[in-house]
N, C-alpha and C. Protein backbone atom coordinates (compact mmCIF):
# COMPACT_ATOMS: atom_id res chain seq x y z
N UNK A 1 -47.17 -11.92 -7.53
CA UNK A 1 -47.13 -11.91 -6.08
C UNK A 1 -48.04 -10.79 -5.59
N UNK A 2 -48.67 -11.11 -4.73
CA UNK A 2 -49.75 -10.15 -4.12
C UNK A 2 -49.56 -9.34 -3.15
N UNK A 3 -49.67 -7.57 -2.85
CA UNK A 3 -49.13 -6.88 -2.14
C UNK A 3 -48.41 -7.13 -0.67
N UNK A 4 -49.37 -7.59 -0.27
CA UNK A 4 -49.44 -8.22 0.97
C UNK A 4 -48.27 -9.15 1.50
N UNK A 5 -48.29 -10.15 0.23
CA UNK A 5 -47.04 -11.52 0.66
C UNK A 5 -45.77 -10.20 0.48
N UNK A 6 -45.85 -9.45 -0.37
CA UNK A 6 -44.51 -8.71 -0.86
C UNK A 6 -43.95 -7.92 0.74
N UNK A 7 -45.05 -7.26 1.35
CA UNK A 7 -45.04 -7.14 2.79
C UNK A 7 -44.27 -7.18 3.73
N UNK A 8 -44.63 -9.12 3.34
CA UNK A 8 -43.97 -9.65 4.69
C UNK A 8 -42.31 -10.45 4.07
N UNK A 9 -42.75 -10.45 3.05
CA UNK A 9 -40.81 -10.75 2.26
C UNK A 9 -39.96 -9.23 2.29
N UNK A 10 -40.17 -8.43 2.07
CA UNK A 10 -39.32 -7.07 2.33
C UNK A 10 -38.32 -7.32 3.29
N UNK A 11 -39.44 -7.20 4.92
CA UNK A 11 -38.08 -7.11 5.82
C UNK A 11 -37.41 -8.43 5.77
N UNK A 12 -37.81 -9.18 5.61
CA UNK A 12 -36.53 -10.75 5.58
C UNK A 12 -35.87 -10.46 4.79
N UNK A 13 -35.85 -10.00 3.46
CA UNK A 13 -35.01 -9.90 2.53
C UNK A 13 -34.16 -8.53 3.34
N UNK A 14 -34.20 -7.22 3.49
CA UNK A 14 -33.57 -6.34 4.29
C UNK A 14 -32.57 -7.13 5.54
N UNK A 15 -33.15 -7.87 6.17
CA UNK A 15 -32.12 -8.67 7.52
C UNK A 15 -31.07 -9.49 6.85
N UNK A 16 -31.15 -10.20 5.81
CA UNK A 16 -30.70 -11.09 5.43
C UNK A 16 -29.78 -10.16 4.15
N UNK A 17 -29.85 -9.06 4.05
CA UNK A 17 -29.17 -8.27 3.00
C UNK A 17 -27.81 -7.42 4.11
N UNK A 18 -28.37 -6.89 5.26
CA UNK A 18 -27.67 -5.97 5.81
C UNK A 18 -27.09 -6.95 6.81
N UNK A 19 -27.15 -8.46 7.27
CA UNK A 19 -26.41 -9.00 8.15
C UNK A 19 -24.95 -9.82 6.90
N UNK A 20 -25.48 -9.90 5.70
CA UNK A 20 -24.30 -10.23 4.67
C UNK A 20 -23.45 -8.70 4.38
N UNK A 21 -23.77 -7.69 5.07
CA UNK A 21 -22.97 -6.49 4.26
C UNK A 21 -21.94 -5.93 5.32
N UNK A 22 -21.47 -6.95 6.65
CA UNK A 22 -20.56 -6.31 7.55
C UNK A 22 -19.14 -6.16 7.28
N UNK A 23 -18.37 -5.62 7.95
CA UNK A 23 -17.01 -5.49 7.70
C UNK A 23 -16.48 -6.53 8.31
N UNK A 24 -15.50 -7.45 7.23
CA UNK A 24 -14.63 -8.18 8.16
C UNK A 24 -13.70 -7.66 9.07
N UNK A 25 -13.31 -6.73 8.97
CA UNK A 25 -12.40 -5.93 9.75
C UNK A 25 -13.02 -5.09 10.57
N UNK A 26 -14.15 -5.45 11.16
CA UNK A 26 -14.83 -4.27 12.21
C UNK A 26 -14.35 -5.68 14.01
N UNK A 27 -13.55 -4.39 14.38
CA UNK A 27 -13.04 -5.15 15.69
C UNK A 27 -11.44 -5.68 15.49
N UNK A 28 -11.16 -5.27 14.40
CA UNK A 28 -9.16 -6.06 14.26
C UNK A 28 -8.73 -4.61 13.43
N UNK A 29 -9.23 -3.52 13.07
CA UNK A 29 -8.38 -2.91 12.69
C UNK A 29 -8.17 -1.68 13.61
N UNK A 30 -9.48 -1.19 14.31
CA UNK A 30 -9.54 -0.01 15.36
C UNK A 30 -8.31 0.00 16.61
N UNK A 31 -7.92 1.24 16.42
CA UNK A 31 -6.67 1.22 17.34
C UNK A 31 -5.36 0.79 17.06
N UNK A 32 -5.26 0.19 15.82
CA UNK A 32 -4.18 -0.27 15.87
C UNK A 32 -2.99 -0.15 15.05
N UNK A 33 -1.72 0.07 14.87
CA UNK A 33 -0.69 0.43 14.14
C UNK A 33 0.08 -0.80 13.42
N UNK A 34 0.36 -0.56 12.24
CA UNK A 34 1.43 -1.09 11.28
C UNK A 34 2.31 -0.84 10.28
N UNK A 35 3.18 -1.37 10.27
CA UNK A 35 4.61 -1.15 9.48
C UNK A 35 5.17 -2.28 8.26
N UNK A 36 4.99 -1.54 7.09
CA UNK A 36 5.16 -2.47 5.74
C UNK A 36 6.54 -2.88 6.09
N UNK A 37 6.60 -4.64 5.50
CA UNK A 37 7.45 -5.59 4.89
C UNK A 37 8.39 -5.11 4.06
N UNK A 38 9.34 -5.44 4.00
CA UNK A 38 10.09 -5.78 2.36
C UNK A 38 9.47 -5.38 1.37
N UNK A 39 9.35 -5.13 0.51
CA UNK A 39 8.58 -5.34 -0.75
C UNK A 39 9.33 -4.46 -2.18
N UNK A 40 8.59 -5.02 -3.44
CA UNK A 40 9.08 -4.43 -4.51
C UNK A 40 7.94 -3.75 -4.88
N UNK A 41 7.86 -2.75 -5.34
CA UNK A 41 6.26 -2.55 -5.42
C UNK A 41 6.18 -1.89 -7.03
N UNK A 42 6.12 -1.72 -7.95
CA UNK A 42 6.04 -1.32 -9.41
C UNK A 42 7.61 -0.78 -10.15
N UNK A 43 8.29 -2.55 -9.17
CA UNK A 43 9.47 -2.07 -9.60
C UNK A 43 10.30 -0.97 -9.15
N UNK A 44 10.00 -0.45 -7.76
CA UNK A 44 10.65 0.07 -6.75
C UNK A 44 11.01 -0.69 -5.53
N UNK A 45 12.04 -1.10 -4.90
CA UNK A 45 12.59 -2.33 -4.02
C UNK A 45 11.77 -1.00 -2.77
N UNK A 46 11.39 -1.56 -1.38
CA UNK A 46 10.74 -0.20 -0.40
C UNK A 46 11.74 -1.10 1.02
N UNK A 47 12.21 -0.61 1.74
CA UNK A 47 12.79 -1.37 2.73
C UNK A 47 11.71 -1.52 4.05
N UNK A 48 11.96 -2.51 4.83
CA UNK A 48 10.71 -2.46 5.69
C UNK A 48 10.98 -1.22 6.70
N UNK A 49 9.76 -0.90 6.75
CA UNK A 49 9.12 0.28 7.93
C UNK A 49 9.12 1.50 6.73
N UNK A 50 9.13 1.75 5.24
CA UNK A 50 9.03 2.49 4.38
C UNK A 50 7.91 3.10 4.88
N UNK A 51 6.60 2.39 5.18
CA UNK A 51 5.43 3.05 4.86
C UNK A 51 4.87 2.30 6.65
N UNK A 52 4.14 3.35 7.08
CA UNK A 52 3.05 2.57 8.10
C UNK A 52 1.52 3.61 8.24
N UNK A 53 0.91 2.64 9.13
CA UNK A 53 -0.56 3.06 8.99
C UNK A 53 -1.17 2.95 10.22
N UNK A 54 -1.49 3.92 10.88
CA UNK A 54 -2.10 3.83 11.72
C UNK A 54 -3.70 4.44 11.86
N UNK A 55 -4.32 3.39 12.40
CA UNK A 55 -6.27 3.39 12.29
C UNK A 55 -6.41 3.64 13.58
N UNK A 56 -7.11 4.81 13.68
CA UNK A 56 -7.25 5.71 15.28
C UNK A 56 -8.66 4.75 15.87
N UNK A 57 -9.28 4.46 16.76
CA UNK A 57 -10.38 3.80 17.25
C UNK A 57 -11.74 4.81 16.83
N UNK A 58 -11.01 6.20 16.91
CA UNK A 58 -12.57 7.27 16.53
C UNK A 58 -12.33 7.10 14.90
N UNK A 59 -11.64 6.56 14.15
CA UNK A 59 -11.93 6.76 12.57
C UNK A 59 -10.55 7.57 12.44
N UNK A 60 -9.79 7.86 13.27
CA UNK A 60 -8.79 8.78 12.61
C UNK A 60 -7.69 7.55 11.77
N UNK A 61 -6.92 8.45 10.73
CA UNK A 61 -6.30 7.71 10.05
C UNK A 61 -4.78 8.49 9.86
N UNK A 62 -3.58 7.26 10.09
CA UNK A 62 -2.46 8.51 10.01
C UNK A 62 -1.42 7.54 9.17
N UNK A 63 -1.25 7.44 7.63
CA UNK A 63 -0.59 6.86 6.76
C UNK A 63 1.10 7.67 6.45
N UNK A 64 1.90 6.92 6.50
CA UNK A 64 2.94 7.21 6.48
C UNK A 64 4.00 7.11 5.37
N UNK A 65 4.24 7.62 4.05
CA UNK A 65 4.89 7.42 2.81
C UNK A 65 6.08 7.99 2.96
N UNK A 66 7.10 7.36 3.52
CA UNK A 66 8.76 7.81 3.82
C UNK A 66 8.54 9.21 4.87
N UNK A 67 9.30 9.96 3.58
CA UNK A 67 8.68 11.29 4.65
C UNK A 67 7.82 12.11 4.48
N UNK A 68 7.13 11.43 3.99
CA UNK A 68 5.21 12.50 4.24
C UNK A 68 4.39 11.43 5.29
N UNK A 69 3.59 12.87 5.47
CA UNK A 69 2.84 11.90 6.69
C UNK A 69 0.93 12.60 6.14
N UNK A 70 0.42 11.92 5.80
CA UNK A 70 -0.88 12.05 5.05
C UNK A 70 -1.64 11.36 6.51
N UNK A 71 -2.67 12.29 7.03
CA UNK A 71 -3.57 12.63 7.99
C UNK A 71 -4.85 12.12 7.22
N UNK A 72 -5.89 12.03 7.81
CA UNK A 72 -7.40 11.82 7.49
C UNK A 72 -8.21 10.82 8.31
N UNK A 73 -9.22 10.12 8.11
CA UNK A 73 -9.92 8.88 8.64
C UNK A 73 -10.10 7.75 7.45
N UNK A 74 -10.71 6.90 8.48
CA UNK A 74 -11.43 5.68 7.54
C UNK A 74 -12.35 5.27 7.87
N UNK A 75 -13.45 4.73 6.69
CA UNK A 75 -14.27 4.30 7.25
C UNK A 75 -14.34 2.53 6.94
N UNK A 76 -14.98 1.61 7.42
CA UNK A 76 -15.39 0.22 7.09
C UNK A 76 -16.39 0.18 5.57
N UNK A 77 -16.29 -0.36 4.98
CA UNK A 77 -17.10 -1.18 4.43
C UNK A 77 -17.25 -2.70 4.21
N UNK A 78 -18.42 -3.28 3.29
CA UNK A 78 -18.57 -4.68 3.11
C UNK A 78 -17.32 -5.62 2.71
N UNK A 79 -17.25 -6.19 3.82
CA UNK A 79 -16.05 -7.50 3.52
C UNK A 79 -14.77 -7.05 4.00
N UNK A 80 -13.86 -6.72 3.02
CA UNK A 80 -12.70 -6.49 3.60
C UNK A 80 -12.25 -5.15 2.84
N UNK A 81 -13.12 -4.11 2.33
CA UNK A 81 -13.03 -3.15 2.03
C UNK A 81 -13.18 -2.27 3.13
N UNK A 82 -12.04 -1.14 2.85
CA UNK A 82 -12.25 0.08 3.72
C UNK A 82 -11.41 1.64 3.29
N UNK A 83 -12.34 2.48 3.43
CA UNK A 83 -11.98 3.50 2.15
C UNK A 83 -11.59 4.66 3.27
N UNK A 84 -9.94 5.04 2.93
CA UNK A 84 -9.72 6.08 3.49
C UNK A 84 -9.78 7.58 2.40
N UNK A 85 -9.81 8.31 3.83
CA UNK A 85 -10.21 10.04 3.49
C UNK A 85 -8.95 10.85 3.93
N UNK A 86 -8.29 11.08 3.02
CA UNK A 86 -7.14 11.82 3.35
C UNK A 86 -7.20 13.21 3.59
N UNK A 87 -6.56 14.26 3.96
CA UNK A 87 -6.84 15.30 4.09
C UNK A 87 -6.00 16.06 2.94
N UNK A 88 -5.29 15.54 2.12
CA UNK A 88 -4.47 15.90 1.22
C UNK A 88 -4.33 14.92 0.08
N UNK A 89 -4.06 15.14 -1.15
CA UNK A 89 -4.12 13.96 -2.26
C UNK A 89 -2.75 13.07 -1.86
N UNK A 90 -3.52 12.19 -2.44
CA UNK A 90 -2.19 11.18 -2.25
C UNK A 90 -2.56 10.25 -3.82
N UNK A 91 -1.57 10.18 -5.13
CA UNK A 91 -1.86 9.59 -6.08
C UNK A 91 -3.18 10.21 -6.91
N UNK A 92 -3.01 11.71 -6.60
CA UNK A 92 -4.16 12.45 -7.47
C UNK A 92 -5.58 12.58 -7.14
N UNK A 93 -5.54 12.12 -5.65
CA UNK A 93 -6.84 11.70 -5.01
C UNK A 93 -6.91 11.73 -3.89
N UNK A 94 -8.08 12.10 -3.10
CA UNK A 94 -7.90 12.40 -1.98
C UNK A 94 -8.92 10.72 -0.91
N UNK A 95 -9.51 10.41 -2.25
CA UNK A 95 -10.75 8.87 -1.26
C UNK A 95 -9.80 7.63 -1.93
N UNK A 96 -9.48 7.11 -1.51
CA UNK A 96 -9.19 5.10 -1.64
C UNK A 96 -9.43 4.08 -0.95
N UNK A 97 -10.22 3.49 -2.06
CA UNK A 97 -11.02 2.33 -1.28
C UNK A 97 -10.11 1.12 -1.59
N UNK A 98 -9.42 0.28 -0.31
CA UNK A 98 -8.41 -0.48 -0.37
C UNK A 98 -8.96 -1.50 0.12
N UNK A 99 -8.64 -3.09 -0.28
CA UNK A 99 -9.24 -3.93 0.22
C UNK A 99 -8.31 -4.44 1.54
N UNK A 100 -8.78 -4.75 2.87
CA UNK A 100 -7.69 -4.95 3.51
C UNK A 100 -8.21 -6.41 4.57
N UNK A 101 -7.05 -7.00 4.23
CA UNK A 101 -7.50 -8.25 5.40
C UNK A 101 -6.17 -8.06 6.30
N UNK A 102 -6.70 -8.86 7.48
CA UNK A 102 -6.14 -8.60 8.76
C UNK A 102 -5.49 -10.18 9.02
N UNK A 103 -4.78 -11.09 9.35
CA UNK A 103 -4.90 -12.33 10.00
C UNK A 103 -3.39 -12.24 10.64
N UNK A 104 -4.20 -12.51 12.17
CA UNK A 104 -2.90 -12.33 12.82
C UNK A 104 -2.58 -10.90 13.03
N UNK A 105 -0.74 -10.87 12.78
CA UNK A 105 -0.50 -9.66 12.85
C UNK A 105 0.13 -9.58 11.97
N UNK A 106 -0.39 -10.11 10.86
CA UNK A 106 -0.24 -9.42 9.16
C UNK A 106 -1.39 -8.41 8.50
N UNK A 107 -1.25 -7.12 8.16
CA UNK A 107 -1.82 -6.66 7.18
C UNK A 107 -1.54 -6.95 5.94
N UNK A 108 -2.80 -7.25 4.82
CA UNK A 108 -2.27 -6.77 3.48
C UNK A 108 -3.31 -6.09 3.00
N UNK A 109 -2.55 -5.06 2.52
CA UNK A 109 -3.49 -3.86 1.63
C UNK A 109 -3.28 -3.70 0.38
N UNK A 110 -4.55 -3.86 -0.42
CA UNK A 110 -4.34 -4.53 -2.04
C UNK A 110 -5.56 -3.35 -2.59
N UNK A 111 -4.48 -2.66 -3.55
CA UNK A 111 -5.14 -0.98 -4.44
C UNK A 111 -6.20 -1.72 -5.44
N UNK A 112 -6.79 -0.88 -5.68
CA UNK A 112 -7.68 -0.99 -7.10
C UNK A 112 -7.05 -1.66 -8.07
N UNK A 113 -6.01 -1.51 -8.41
CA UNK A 113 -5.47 -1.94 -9.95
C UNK A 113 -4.46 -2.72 -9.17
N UNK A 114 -4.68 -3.67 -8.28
CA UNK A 114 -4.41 -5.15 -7.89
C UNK A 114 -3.00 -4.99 -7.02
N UNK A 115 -2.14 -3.83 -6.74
CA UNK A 115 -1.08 -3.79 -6.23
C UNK A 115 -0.89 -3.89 -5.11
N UNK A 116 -0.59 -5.11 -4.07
CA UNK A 116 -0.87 -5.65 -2.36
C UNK A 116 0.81 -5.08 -1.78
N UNK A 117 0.15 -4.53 -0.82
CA UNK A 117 1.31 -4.84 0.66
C UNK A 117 0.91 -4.79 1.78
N UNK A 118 2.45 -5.82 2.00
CA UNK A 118 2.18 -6.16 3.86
C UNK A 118 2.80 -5.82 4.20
N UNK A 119 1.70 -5.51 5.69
CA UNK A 119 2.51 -4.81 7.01
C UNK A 119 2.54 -5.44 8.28
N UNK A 120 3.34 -5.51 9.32
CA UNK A 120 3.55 -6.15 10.69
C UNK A 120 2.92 -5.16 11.34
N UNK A 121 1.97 -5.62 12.39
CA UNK A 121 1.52 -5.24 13.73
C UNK A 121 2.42 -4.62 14.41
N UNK A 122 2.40 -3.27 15.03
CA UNK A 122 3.29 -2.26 15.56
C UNK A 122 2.92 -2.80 17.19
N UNK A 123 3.75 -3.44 17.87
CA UNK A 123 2.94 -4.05 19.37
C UNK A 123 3.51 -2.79 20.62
């Protein structure tokens, strides 16, 4: 391929790279609060409202584990990934990138090593 053609394929390939790399969740998660389901989670039964999460509209992030309350932001990434920044460790770590889909007013948030929960829309 000759410099030139390479050129004019760059930016098409760039538009067509960065319009496939949006967040599904850009516009359904900003602003808004939720409160986990039922669930069993590694063989711990959690009663609902155990855990909730709230996604500030500026990026703030305010996760709720019984009685700790773990502060930080989040940011979006590609698809239905979005990696929060805690201000304190949580699980030996302070970054987790959680995959999260939205439908309705169900959250489910599913860890690295495959472990999902859902949460109800706080209205």
């Amino acid at each position: 391929m000759r410099p030139r053609q390479v050129c004019w394929l760059l930016p098409i390939v760039m538009v067509l790279f960065l319009s496939g790399c949006s967040s599904n969740n850009k516009g359904k998660i900003e602003g808004t609060k939720w409160s986990s389901v039922a669930a069993n989670v590694k063989g711990i039964s959690l009663p609902p409202g155990a855990l909730s999460l709230e996604f500030g509209g500026g990026g703030s992030l305010v996760y709720v584990t019984g009685p700790v309350r773990h502060t930080g932001t989040y940011s979006l990434g590609m698809g239905d990934n979005v990696t929060l920044h805690l201000d304190a460790e949580l699980a030996g770590r302070k970054t987790h990138t959680e995959k999260i889909t939205i439908r309705g007013d169900q959250l489910t948030m599913t860890d690295s090593d495959g472990t999902s929960l859902s949460f109800q829309k706080v209205k």
